[in-house]
Protein backbone atom coordinates (compact mmCIF):
# COMPACT_ATOMS: atom_id res chain seq x y z
CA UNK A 1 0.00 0.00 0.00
CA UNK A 2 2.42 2.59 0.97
CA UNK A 3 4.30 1.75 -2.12
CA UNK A 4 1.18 3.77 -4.32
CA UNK A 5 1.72 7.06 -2.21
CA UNK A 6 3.41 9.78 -1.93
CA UNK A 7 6.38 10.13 0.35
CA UNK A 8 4.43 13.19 1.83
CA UNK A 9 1.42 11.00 2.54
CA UNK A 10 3.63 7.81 4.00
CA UNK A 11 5.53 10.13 6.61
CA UNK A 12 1.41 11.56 7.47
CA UNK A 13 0.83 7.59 7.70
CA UNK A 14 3.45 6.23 9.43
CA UNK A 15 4.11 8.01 12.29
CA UNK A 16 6.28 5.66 14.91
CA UNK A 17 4.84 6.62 18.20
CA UNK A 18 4.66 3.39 19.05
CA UNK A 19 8.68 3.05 18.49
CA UNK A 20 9.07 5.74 20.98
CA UNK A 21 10.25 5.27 24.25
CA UNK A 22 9.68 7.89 26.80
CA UNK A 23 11.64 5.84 29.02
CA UNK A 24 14.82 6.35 27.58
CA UNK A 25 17.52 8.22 30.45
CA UNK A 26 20.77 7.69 31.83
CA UNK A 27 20.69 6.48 35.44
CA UNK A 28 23.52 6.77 37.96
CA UNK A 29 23.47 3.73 40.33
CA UNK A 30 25.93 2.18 42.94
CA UNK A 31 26.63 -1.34 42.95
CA UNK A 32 28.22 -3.97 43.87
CA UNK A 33 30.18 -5.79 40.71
CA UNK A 34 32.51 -8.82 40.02
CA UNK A 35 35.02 -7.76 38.11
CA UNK A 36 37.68 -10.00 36.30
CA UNK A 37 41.11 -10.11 37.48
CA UNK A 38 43.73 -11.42 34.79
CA UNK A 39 46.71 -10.48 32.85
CA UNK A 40 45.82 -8.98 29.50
CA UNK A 41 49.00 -8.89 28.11
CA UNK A 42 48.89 -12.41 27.76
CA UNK A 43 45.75 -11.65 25.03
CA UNK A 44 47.47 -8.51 23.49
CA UNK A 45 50.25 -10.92 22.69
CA UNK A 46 48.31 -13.91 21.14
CA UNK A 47 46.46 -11.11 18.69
CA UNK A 48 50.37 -9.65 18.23
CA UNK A 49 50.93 -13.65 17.35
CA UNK A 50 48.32 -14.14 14.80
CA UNK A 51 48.18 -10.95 13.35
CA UNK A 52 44.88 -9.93 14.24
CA UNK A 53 43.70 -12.94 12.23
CA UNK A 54 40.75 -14.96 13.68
CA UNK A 55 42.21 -18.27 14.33
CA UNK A 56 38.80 -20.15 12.50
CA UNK A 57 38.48 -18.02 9.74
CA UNK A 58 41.82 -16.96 9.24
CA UNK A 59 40.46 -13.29 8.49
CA UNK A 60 41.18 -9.82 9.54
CA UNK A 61 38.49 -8.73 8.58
CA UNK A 62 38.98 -4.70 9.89
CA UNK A 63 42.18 -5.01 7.87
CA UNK A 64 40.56 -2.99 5.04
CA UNK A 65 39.22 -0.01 7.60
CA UNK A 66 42.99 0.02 8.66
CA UNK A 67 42.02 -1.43 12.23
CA UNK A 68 42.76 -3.96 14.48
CA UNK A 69 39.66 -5.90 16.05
CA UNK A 70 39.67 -9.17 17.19
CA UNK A 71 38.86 -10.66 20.81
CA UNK A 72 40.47 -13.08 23.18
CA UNK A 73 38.16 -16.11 23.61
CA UNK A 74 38.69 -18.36 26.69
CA UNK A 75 38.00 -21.90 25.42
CA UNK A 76 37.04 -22.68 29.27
CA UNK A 77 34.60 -20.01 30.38
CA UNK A 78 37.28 -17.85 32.83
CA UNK A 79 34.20 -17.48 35.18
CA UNK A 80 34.19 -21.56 35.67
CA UNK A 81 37.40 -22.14 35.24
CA UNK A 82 39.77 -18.84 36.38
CA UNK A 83 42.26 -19.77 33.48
CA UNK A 84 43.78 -17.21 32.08
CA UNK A 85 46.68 -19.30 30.19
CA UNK A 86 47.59 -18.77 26.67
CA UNK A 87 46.42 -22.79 26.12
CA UNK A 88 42.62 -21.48 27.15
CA UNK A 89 43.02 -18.51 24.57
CA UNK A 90 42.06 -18.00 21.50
CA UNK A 91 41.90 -15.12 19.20
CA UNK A 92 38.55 -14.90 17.34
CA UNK A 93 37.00 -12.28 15.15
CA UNK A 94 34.01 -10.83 16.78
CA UNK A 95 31.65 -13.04 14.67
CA UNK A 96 33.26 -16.36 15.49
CA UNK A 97 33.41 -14.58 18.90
CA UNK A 98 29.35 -14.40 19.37
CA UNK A 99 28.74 -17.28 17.51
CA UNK A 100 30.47 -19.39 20.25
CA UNK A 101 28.92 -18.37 22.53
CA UNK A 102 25.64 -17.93 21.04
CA UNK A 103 25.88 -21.82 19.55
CA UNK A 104 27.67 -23.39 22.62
CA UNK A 105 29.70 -25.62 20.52
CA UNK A 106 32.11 -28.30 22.21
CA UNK A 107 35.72 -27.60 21.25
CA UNK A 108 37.93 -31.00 20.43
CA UNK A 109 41.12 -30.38 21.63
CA UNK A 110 42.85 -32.63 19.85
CA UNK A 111 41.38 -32.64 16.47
CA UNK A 112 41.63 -28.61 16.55
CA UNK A 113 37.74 -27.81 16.11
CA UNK A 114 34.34 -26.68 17.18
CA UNK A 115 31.57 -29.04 16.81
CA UNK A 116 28.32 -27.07 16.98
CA UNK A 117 24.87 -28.65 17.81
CA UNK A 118 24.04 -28.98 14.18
CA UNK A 119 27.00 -31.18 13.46
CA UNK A 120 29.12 -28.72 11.89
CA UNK A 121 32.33 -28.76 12.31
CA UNK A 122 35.07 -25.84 12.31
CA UNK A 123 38.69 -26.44 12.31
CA UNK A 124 41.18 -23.64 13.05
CA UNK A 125 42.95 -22.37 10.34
CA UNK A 126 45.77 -20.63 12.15
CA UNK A 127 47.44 -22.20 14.81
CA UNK A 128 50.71 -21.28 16.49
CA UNK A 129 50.12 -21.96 20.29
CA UNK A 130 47.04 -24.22 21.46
């Protein structure tokens, strides 16, 4: 429908005000937190290592804006395990990053992979240190 008017008459249409949220504000609260104590250098080196290559993909992919963003994953959760060692690290783009933890897959240590719950299987393609 909105396809066969004008632009003027689509904006007069579709207003949003149910997409607003009156709501919206910044709130200053005190807390208590956990915070995570480890050394990060032990990360900054691993993405020195590979390059700022994801270790499944093998890309970089912020190469082309000139940038340098990938993430330390912890192969163990840290919060289970409180391993910090380069062994439990891995350097992941932010994709491979979410989708780990999004998928739960079951890393094989020895074969080098992620199986995910749909039987799909990753291998890393970069691999100096694990």
């Amino acid at each position: 429908y909105l396809s066969t008017v004008s632009e003027e008459r689509a904006e007069e249409i579709i207003t949003f005000e149910e997409w607003k949220d009156p709501m919206a504000a910044i709130k200053v609260v005190n807390q208590l937190k956990k915070v995570r104590v480890l050394n990060q250098s032990i990360g900054r080196e691993l993405k020195n290592l590979y390059k700022y290559k994801c270790q499944i993909c093998g890309e970089n992919f912020a190469e082309k804006y000139d940038g340098k963003i990938v993430e330390a994953h912890h192969i163990d959760s840290f919060v289970k395990s409180l391993n910090n060692d380069a062994k439990n690290l891995m350097i992941v783009c932010p994709s491979h990053h979410r989708t780990i933890h999004a998928m739960k897959p079951v890393y094989k240590r020895r074969k080098k992979l992620y199986l995910y719950p749909n039987g799909l299987e990753e291998r890393l393609r970069l691999n100096e240190h694990l």
